[in-house]
PDB file of N, CA and C in Angstrom:
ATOM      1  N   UNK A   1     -59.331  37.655 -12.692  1.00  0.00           N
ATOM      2  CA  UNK A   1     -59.783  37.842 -11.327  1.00  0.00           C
ATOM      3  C   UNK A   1     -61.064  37.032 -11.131  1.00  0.00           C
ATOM      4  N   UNK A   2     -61.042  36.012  -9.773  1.00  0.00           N
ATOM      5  CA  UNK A   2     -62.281  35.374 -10.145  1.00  0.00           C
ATOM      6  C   UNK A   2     -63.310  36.082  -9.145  1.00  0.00           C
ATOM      7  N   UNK A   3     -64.742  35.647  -9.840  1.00  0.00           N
ATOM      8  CA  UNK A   3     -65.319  36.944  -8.751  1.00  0.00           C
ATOM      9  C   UNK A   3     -66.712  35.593  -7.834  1.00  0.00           C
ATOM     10  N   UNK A   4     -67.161  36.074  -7.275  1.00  0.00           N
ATOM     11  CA  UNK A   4     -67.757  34.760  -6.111  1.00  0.00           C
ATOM     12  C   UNK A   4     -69.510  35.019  -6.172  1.00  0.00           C
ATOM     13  N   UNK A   5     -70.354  34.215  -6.553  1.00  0.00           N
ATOM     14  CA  UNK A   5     -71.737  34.238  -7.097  1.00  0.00           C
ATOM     15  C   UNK A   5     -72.493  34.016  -5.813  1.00  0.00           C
ATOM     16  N   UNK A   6     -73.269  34.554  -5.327  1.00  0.00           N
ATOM     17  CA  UNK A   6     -74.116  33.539  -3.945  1.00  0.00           C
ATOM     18  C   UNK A   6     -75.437  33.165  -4.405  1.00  0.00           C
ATOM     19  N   UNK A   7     -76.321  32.016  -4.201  1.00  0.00           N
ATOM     20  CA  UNK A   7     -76.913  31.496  -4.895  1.00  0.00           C
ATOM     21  C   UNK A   7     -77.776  31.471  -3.039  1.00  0.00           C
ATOM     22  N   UNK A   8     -78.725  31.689  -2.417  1.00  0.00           N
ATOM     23  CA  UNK A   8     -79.648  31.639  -1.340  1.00  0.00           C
ATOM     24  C   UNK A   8     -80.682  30.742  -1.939  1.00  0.00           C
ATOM     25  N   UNK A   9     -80.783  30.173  -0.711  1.00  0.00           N
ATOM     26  CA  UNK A   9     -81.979  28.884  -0.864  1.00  0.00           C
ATOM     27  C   UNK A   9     -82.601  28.258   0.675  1.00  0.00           C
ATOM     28  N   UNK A  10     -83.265  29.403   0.950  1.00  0.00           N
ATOM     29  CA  UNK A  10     -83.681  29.542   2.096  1.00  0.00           C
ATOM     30  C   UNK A  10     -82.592  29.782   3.050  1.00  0.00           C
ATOM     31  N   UNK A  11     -82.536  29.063   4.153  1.00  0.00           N
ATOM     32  CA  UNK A  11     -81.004  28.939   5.139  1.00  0.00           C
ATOM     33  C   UNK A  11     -80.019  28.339   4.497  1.00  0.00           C
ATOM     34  N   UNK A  12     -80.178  27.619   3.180  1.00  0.00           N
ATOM     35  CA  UNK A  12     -78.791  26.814   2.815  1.00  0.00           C
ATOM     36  C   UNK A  12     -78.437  28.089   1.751  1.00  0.00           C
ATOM     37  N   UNK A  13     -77.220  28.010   1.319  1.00  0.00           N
ATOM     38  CA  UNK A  13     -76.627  28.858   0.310  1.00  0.00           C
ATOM     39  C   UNK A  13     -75.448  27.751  -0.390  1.00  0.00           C
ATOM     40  N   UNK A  14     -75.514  28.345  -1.708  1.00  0.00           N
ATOM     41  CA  UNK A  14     -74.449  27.561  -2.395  1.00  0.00           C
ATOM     42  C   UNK A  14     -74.017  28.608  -2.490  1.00  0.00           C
ATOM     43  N   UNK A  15     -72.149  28.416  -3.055  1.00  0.00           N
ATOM     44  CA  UNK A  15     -71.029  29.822  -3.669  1.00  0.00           C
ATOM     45  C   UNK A  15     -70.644  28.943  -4.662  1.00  0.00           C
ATOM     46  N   UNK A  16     -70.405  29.887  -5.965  1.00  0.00           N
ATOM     47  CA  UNK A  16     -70.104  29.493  -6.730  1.00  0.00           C
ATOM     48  C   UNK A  16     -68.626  30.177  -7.600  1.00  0.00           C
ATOM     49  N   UNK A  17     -67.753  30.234  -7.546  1.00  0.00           N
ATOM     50  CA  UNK A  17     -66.412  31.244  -8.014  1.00  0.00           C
ATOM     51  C   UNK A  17     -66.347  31.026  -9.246  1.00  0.00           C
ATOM     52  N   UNK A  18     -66.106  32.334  -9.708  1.00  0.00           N
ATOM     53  CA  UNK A  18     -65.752  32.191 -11.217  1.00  0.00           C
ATOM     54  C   UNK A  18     -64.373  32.295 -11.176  1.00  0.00           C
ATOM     55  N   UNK A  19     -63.649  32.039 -12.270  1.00  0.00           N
ATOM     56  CA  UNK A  19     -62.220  31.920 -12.597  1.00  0.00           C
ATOM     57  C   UNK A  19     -61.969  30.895 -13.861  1.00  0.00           C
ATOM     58  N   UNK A  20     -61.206  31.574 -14.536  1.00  0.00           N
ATOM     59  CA  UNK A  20     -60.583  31.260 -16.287  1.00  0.00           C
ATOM     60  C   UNK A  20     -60.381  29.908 -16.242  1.00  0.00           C
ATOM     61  N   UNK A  21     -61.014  28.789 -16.151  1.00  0.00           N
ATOM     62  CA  UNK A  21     -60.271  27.536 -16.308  1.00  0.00           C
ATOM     63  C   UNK A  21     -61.042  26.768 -17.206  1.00  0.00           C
ATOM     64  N   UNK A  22     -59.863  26.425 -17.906  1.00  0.00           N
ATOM     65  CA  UNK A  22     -60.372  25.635 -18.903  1.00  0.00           C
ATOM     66  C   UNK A  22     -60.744  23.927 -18.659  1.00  0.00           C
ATOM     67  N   UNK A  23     -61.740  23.612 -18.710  1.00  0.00           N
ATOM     68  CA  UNK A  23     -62.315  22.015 -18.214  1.00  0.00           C
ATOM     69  C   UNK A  23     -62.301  21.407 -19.675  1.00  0.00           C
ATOM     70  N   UNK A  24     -62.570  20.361 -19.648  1.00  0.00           N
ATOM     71  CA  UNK A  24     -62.630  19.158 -20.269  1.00  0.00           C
ATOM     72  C   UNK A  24     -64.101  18.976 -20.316  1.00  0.00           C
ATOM     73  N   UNK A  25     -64.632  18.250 -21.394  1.00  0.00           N
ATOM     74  CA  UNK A  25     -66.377  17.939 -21.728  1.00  0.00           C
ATOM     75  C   UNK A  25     -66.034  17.358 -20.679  1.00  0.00           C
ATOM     76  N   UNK A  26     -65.310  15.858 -20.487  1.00  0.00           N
ATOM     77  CA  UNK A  26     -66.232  15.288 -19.245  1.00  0.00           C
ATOM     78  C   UNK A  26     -66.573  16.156 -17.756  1.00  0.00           C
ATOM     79  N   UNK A  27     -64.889  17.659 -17.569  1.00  0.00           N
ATOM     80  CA  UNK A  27     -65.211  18.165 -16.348  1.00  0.00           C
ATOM     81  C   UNK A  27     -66.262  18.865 -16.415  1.00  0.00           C
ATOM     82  N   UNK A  28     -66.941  19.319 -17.389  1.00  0.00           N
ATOM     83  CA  UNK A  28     -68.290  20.186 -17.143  1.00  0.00           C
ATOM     84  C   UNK A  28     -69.124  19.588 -17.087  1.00  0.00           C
ATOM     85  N   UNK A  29     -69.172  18.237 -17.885  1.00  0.00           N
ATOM     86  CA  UNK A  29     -70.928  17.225 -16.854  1.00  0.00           C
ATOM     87  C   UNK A  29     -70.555  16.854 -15.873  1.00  0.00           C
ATOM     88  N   UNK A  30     -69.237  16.613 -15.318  1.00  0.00           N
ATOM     89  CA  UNK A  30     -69.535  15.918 -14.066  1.00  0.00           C
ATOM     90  C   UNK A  30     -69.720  17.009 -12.899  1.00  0.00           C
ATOM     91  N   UNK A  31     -69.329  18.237 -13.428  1.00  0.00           N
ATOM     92  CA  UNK A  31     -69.567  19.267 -12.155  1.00  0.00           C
ATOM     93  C   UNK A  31     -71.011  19.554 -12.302  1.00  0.00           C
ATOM     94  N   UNK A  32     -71.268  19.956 -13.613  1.00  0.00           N
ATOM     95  CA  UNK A  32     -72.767  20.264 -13.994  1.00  0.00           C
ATOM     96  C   UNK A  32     -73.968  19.110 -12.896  1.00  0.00           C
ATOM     97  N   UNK A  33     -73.377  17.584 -13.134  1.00  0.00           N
ATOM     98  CA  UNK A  33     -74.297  16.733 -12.309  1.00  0.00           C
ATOM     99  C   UNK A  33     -74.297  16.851 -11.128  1.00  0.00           C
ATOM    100  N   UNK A  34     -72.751  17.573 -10.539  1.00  0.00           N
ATOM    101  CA  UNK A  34     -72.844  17.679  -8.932  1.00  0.00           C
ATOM    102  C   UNK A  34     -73.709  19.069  -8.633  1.00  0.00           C
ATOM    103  N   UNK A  35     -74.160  19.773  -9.614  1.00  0.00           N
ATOM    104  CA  UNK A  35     -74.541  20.977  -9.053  1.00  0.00           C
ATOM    105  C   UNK A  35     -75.866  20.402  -9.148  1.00  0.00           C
ATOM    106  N   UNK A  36     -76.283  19.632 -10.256  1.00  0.00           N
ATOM    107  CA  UNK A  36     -77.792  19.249 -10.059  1.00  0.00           C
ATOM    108  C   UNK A  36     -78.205  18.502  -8.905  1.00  0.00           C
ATOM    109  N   UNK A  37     -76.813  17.930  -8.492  1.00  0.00           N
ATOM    110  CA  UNK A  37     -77.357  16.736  -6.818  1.00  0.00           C
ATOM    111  C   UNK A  37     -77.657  17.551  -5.888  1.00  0.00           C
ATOM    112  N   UNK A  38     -76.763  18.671  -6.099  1.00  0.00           N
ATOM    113  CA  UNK A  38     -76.663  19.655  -4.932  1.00  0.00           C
ATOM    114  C   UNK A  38     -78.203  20.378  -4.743  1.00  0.00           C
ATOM    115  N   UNK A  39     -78.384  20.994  -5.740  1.00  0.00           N
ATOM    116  CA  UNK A  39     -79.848  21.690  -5.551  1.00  0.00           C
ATOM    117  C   UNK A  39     -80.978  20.652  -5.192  1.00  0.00           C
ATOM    118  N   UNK A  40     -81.046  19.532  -6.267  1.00  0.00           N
ATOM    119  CA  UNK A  40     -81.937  18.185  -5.661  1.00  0.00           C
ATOM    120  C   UNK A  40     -82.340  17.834  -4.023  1.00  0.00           C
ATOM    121  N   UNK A  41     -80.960  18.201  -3.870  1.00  0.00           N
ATOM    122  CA  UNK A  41     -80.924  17.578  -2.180  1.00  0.00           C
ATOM    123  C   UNK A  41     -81.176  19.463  -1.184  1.00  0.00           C
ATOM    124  N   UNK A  42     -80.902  20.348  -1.420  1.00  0.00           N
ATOM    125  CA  UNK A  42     -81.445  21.225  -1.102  1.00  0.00           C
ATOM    126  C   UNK A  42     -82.713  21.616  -1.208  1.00  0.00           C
ATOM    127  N   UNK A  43     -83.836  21.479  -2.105  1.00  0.00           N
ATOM    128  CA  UNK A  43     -85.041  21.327  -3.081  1.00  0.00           C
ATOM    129  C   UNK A  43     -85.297  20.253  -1.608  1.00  0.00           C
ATOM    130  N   UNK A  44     -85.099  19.147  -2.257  1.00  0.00           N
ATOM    131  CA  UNK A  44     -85.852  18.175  -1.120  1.00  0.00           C
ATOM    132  C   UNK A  44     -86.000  18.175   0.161  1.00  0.00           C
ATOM    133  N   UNK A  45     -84.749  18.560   1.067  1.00  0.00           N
ATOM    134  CA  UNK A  45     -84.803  19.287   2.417  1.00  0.00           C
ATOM    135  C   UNK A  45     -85.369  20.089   2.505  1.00  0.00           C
ATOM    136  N   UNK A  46     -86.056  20.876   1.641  1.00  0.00           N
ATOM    137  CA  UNK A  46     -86.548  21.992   2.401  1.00  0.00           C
ATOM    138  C   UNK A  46     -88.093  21.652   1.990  1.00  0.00           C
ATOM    139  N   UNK A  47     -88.731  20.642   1.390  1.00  0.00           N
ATOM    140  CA  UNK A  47     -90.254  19.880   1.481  1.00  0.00           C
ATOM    141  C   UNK A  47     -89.946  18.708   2.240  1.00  0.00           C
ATOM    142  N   UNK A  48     -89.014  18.283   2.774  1.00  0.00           N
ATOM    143  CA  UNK A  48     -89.946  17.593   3.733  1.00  0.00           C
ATOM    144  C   UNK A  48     -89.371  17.875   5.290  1.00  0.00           C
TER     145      UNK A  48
END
């Protein structure tokens, strides 16, 4: 059963779902890097 994370960041929010899947090394850095762009660019919108 996957269950759904909310992550608040001021007015923006990320969701994040859990669920059993098995990735590949490369699928976990490349999601891992999209989650780091994601906060980066949330982080930065909200200083300037």
């Amino acid at each position: 059963m996957a269950g759904v994370e909310r992550l608040f960041l001021g007015k923006a929010q990320a969701v994040v779902e859990h669920a059993p899947l098995i990735l590949s090394e490369a699928d976990c850095i490349a999601a891992e890097h999209i989650l780091e762009r994601a906060i980066s660019e949330v982080l930065l919108h909200r200083t300037s």
